[in-house]
PDB file of N, CA and C in Angstrom:
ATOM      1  N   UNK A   1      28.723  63.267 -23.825  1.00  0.00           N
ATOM      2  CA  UNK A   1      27.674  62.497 -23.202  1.00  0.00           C
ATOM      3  C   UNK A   1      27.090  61.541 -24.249  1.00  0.00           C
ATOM      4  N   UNK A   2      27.132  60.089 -23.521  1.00  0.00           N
ATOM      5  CA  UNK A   2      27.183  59.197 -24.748  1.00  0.00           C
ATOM      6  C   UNK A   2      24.984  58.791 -24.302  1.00  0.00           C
ATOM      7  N   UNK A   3      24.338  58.805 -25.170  1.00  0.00           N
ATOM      8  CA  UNK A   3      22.714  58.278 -25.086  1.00  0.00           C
ATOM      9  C   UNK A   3      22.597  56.737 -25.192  1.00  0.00           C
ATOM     10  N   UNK A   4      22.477  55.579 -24.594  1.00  0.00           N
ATOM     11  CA  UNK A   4      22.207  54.377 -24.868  1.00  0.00           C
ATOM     12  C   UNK A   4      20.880  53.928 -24.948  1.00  0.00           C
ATOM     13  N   UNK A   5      20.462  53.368 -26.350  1.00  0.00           N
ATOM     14  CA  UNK A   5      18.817  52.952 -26.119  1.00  0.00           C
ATOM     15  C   UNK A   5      18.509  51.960 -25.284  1.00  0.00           C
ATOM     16  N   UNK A   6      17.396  51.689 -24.227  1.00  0.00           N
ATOM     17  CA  UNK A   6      17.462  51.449 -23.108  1.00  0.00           C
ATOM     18  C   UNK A   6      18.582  50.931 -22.661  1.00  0.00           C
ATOM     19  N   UNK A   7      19.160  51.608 -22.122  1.00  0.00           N
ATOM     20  CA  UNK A   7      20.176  51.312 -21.142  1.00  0.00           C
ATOM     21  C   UNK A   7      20.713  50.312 -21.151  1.00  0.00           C
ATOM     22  N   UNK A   8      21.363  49.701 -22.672  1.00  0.00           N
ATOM     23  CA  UNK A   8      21.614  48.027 -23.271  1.00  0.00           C
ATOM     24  C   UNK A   8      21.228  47.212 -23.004  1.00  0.00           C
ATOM     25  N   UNK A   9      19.628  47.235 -22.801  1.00  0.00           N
ATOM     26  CA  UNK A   9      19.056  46.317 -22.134  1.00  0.00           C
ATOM     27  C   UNK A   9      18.152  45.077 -22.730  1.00  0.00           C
ATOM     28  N   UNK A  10      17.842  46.227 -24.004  1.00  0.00           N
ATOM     29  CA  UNK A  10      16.787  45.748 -25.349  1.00  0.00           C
ATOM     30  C   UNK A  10      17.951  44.675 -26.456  1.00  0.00           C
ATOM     31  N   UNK A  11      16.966  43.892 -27.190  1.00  0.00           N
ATOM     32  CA  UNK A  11      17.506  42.781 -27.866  1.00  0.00           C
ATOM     33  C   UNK A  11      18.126  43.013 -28.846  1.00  0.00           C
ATOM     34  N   UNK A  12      18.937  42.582 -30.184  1.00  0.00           N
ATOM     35  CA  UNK A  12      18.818  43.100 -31.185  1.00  0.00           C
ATOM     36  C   UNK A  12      18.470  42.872 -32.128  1.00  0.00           C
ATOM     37  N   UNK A  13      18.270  43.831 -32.986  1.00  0.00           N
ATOM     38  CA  UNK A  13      17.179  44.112 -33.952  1.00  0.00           C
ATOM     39  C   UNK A  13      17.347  44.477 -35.149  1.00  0.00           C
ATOM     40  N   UNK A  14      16.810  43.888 -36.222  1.00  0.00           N
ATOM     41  CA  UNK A  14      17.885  44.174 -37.534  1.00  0.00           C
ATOM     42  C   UNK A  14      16.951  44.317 -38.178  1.00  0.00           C
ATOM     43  N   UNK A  15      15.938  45.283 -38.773  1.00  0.00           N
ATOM     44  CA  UNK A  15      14.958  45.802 -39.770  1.00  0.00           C
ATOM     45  C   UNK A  15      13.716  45.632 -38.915  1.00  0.00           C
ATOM     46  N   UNK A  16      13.009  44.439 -39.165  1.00  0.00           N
ATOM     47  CA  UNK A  16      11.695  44.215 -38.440  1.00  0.00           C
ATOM     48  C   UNK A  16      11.843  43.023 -37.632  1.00  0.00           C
ATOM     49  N   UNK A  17      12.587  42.396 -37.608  1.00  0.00           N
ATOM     50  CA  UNK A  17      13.301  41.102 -36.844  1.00  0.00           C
ATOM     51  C   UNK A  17      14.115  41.095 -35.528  1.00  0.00           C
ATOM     52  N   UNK A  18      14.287  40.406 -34.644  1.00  0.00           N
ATOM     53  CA  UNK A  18      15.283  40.225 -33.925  1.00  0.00           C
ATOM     54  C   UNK A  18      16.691  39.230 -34.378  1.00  0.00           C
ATOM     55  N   UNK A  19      17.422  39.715 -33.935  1.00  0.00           N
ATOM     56  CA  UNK A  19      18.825  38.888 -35.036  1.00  0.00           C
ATOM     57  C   UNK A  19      18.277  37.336 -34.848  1.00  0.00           C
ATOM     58  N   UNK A  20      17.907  36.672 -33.606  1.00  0.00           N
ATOM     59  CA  UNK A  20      17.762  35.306 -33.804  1.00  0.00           C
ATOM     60  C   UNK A  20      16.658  34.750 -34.603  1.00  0.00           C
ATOM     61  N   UNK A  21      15.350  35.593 -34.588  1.00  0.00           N
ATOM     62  CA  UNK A  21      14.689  35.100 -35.781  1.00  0.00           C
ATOM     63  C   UNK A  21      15.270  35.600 -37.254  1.00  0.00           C
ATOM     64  N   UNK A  22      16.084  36.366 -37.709  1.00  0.00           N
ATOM     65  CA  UNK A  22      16.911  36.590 -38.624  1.00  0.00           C
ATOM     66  C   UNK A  22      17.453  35.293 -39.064  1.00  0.00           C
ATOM     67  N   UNK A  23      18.015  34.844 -38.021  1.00  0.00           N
ATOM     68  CA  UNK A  23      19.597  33.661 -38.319  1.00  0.00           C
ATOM     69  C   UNK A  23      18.234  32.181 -38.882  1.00  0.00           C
ATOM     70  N   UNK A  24      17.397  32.338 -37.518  1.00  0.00           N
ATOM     71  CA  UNK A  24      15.697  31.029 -38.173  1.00  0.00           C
ATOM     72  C   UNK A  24      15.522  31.269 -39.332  1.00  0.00           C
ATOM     73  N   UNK A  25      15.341  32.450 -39.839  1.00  0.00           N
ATOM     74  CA  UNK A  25      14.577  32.595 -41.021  1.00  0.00           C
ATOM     75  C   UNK A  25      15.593  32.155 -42.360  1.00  0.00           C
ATOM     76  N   UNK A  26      17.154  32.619 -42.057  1.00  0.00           N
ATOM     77  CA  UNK A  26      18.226  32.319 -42.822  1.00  0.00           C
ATOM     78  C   UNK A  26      18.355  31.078 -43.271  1.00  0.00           C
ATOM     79  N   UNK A  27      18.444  30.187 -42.323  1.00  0.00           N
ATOM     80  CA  UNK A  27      18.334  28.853 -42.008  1.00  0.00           C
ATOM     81  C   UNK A  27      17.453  27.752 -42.544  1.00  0.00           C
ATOM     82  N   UNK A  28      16.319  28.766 -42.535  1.00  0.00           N
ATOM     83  CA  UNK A  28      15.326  28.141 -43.028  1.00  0.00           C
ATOM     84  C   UNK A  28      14.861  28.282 -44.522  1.00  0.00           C
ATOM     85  N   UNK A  29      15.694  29.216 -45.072  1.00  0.00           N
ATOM     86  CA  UNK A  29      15.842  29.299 -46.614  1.00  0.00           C
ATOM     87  C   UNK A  29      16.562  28.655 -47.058  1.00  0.00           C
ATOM     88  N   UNK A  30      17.967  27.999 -46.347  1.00  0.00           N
ATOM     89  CA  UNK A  30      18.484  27.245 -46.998  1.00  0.00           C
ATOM     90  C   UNK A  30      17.918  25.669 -46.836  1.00  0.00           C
ATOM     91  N   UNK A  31      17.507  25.443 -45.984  1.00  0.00           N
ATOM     92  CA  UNK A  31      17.349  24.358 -46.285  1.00  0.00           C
ATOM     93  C   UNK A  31      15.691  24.192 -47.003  1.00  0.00           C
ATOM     94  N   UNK A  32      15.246  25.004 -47.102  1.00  0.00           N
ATOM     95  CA  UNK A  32      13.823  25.385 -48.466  1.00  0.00           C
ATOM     96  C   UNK A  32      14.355  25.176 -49.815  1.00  0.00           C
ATOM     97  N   UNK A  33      15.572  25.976 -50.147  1.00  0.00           N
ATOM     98  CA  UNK A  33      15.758  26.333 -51.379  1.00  0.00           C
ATOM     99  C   UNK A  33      16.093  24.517 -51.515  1.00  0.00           C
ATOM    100  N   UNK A  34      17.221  23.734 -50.884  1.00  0.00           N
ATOM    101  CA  UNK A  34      17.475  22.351 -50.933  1.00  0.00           C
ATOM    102  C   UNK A  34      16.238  21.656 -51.137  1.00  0.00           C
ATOM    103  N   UNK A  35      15.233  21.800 -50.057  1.00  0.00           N
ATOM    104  CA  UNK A  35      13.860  21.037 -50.460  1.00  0.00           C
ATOM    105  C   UNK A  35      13.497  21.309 -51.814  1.00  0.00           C
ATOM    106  N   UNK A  36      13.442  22.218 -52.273  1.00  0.00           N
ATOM    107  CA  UNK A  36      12.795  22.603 -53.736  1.00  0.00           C
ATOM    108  C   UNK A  36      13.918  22.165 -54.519  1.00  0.00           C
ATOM    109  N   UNK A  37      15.213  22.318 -54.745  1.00  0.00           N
ATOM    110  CA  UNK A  37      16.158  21.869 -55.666  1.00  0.00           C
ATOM    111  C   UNK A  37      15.927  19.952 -55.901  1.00  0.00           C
ATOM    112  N   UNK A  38      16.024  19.650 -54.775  1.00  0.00           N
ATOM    113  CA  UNK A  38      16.279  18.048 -54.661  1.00  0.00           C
ATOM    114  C   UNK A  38      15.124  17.636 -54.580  1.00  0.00           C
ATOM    115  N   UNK A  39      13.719  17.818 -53.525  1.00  0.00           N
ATOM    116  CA  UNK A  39      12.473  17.068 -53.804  1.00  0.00           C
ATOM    117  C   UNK A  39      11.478  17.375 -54.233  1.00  0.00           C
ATOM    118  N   UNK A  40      11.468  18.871 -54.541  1.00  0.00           N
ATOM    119  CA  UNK A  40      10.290  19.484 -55.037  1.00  0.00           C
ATOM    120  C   UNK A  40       8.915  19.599 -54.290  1.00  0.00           C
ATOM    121  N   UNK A  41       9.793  19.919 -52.727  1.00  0.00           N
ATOM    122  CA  UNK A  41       9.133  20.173 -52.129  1.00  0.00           C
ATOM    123  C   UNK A  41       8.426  21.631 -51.667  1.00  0.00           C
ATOM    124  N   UNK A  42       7.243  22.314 -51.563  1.00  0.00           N
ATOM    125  CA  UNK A  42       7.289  23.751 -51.343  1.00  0.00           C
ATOM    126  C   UNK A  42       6.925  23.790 -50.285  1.00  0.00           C
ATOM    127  N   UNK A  43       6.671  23.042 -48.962  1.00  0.00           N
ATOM    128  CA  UNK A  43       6.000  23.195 -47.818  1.00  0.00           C
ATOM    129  C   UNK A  43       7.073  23.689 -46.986  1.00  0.00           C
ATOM    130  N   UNK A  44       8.466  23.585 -46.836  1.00  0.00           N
ATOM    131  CA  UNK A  44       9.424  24.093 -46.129  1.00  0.00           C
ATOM    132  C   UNK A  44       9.425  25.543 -46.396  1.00  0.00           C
ATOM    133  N   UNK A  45       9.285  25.901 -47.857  1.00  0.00           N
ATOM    134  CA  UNK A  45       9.157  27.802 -47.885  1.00  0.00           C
ATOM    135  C   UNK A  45       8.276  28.296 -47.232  1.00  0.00           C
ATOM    136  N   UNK A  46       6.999  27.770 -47.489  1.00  0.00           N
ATOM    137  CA  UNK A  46       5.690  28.085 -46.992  1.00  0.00           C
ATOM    138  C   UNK A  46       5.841  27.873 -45.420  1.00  0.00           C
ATOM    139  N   UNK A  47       6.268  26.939 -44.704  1.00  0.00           N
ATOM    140  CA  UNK A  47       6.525  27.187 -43.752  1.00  0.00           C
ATOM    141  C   UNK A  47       7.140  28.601 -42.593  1.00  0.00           C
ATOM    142  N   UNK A  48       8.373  28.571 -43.553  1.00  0.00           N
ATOM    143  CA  UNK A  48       9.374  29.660 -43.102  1.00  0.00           C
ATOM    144  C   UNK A  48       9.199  31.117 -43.603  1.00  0.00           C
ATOM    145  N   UNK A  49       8.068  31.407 -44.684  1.00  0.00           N
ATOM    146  CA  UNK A  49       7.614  32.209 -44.722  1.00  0.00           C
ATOM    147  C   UNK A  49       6.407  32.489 -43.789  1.00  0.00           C
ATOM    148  N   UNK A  50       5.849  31.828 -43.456  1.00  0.00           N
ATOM    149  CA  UNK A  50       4.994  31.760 -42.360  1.00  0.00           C
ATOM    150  C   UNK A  50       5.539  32.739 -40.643  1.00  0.00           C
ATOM    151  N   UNK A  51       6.974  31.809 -40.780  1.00  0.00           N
ATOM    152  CA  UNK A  51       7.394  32.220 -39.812  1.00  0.00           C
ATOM    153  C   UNK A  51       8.149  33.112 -39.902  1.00  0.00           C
ATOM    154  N   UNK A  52       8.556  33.894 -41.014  1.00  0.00           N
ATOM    155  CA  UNK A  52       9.018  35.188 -40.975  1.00  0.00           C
ATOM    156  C   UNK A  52       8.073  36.084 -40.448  1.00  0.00           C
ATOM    157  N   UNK A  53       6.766  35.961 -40.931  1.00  0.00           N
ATOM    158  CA  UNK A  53       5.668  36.888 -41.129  1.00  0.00           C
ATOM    159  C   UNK A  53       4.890  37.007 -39.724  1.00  0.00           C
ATOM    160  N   UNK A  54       4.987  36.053 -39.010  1.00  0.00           N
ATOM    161  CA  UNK A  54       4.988  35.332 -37.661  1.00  0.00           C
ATOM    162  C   UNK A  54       6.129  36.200 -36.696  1.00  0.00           C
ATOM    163  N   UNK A  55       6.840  36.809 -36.842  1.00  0.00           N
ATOM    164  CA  UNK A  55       7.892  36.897 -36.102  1.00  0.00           C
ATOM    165  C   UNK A  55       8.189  39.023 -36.500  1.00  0.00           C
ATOM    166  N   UNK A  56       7.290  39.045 -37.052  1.00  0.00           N
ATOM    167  CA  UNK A  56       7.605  40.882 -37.461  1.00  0.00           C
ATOM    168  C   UNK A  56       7.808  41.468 -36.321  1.00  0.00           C
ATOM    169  N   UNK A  57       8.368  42.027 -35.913  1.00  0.00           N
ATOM    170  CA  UNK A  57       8.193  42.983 -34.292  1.00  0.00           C
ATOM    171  C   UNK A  57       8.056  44.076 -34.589  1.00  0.00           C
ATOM    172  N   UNK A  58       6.552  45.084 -34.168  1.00  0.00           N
ATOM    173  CA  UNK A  58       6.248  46.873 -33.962  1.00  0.00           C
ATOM    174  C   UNK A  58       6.265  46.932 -32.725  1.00  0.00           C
ATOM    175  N   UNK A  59       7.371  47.955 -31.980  1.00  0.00           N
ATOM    176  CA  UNK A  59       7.379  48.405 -30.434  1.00  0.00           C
ATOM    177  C   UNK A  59       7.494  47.009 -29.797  1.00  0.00           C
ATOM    178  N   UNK A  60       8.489  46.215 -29.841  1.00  0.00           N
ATOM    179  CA  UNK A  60       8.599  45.046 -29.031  1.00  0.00           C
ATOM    180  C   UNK A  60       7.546  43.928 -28.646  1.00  0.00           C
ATOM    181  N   UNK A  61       6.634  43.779 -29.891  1.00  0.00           N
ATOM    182  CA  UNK A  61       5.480  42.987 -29.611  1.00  0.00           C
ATOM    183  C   UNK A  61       5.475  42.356 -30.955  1.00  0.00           C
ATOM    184  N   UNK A  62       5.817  40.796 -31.105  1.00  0.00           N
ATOM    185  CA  UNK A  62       5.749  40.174 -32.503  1.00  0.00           C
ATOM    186  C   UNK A  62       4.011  40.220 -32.480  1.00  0.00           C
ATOM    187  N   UNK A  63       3.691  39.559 -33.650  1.00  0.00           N
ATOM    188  CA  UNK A  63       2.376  38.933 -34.363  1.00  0.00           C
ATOM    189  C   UNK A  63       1.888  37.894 -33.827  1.00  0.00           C
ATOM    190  N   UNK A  64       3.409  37.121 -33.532  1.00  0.00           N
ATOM    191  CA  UNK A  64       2.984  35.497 -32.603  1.00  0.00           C
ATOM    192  C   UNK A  64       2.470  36.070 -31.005  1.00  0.00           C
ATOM    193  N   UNK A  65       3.464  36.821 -31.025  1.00  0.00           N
ATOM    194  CA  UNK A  65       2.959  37.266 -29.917  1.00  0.00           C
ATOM    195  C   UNK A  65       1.600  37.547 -29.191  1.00  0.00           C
ATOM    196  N   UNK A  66       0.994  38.552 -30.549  1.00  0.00           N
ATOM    197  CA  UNK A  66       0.313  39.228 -30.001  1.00  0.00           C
ATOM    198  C   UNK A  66      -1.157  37.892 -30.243  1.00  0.00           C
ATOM    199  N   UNK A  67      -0.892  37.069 -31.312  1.00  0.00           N
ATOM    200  CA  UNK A  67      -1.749  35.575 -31.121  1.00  0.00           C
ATOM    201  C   UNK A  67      -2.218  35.238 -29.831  1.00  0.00           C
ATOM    202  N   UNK A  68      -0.825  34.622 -29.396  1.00  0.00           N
ATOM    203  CA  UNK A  68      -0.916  33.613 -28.184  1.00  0.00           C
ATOM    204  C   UNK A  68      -0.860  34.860 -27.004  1.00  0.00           C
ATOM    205  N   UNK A  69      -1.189  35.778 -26.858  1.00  0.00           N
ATOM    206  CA  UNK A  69      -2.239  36.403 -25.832  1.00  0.00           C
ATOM    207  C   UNK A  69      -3.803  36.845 -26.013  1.00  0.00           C
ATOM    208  N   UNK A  70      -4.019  37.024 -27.184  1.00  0.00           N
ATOM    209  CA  UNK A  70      -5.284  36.836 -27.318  1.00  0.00           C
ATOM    210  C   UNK A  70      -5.546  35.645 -27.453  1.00  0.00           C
ATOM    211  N   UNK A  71      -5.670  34.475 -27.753  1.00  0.00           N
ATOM    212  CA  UNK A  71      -6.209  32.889 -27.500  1.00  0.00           C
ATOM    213  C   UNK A  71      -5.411  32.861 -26.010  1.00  0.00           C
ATOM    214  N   UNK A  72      -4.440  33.242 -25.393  1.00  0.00           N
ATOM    215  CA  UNK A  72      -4.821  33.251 -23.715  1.00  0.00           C
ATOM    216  C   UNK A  72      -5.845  34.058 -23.321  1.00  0.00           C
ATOM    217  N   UNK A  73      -6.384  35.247 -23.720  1.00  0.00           N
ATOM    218  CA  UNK A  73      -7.561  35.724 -23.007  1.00  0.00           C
ATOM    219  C   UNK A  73      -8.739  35.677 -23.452  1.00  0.00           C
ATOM    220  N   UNK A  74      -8.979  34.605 -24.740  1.00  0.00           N
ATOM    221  CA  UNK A  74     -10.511  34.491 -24.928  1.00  0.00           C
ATOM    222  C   UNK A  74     -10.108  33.030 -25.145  1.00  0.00           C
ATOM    223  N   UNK A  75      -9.626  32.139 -25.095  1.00  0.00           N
ATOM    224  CA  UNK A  75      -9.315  30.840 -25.321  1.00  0.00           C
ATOM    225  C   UNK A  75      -9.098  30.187 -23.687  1.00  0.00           C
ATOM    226  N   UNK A  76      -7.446  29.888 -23.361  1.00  0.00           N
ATOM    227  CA  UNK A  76      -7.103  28.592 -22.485  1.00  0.00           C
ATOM    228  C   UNK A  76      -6.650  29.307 -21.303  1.00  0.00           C
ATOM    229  N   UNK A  77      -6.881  30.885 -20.661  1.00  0.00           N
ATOM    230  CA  UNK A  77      -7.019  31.043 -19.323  1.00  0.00           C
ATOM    231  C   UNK A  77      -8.152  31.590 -18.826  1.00  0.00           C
ATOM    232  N   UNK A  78      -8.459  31.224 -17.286  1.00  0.00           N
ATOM    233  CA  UNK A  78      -9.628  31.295 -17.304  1.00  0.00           C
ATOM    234  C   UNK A  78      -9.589  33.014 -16.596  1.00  0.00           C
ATOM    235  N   UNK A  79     -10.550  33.503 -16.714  1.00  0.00           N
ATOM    236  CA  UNK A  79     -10.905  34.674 -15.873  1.00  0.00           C
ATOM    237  C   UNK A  79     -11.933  35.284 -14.707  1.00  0.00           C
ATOM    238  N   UNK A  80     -11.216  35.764 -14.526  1.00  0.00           N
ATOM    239  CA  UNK A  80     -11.632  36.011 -12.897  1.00  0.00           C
ATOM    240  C   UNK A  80     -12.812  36.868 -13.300  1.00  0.00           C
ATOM    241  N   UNK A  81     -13.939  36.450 -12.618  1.00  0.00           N
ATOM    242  CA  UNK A  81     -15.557  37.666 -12.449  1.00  0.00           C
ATOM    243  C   UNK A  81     -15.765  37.625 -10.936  1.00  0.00           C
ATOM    244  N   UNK A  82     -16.338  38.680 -10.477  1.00  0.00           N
ATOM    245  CA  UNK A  82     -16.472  39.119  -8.956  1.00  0.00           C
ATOM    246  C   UNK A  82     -17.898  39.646  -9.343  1.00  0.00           C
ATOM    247  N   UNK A  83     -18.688  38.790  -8.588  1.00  0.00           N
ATOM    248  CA  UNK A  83     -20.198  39.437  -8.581  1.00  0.00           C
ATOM    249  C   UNK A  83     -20.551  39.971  -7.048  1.00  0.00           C
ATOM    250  N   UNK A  84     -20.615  40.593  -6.864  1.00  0.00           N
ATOM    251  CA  UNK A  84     -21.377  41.490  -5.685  1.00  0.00           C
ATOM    252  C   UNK A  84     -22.910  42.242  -5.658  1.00  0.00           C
ATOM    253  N   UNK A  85     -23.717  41.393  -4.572  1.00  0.00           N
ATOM    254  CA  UNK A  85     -24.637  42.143  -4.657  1.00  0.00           C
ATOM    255  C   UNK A  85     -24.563  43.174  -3.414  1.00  0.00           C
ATOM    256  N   UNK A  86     -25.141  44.631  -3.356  1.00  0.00           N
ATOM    257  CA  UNK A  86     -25.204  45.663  -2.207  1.00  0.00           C
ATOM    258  C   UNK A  86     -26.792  46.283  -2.416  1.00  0.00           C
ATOM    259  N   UNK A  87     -26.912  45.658  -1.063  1.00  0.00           N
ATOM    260  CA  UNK A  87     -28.230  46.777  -1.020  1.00  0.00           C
ATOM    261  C   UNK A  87     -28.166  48.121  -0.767  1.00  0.00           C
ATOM    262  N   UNK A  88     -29.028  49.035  -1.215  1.00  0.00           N
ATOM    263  CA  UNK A  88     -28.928  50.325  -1.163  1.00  0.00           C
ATOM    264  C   UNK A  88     -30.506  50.558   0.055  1.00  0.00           C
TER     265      UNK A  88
END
């Protein structure tokens, strides 16, 4: 009897990453390390370190994630209030 974690349904996942922010983050070192070799630039690391750190996943919920739902629920959606008055 073979156990599959959810039922091959979940993404994959390679330390604290999902492989595609893996391959971003890869990507984005090389062409950092080039910025710094050739223009002496550091804003491309700083960037992509940003977005490593941006992209951690605990229990299927990144950091960005968990951002852009809190500034959706105290920021840019609105919420519903129901006032009722009842006499007693």
């Amino acid at each position: 009897m073979y156990i599959y974690p959810d039922n091959l349904k979940s993404k994959a996942v390679l330390w604290l990453w999902q492989l595609r922010d893996i391959g971003i983050i890869g990507i984005g070192c090389l062409i950092s390390v080039f910025a710094l070799a050739q223009l002496g630039l550091l804003l491309p690391i700083v960037a992509t370190a940003l977005y490593g750190f941006l992209t951690i996943r605990f229990e299927d919920t990144s950091i960005l994630d968990f951002i852009k739902n809190a500034c959706g629920f105290f920021i840019t959606k609105q919420q519903m209030y129901e006032w009722r008055y009842t006499e007693k």
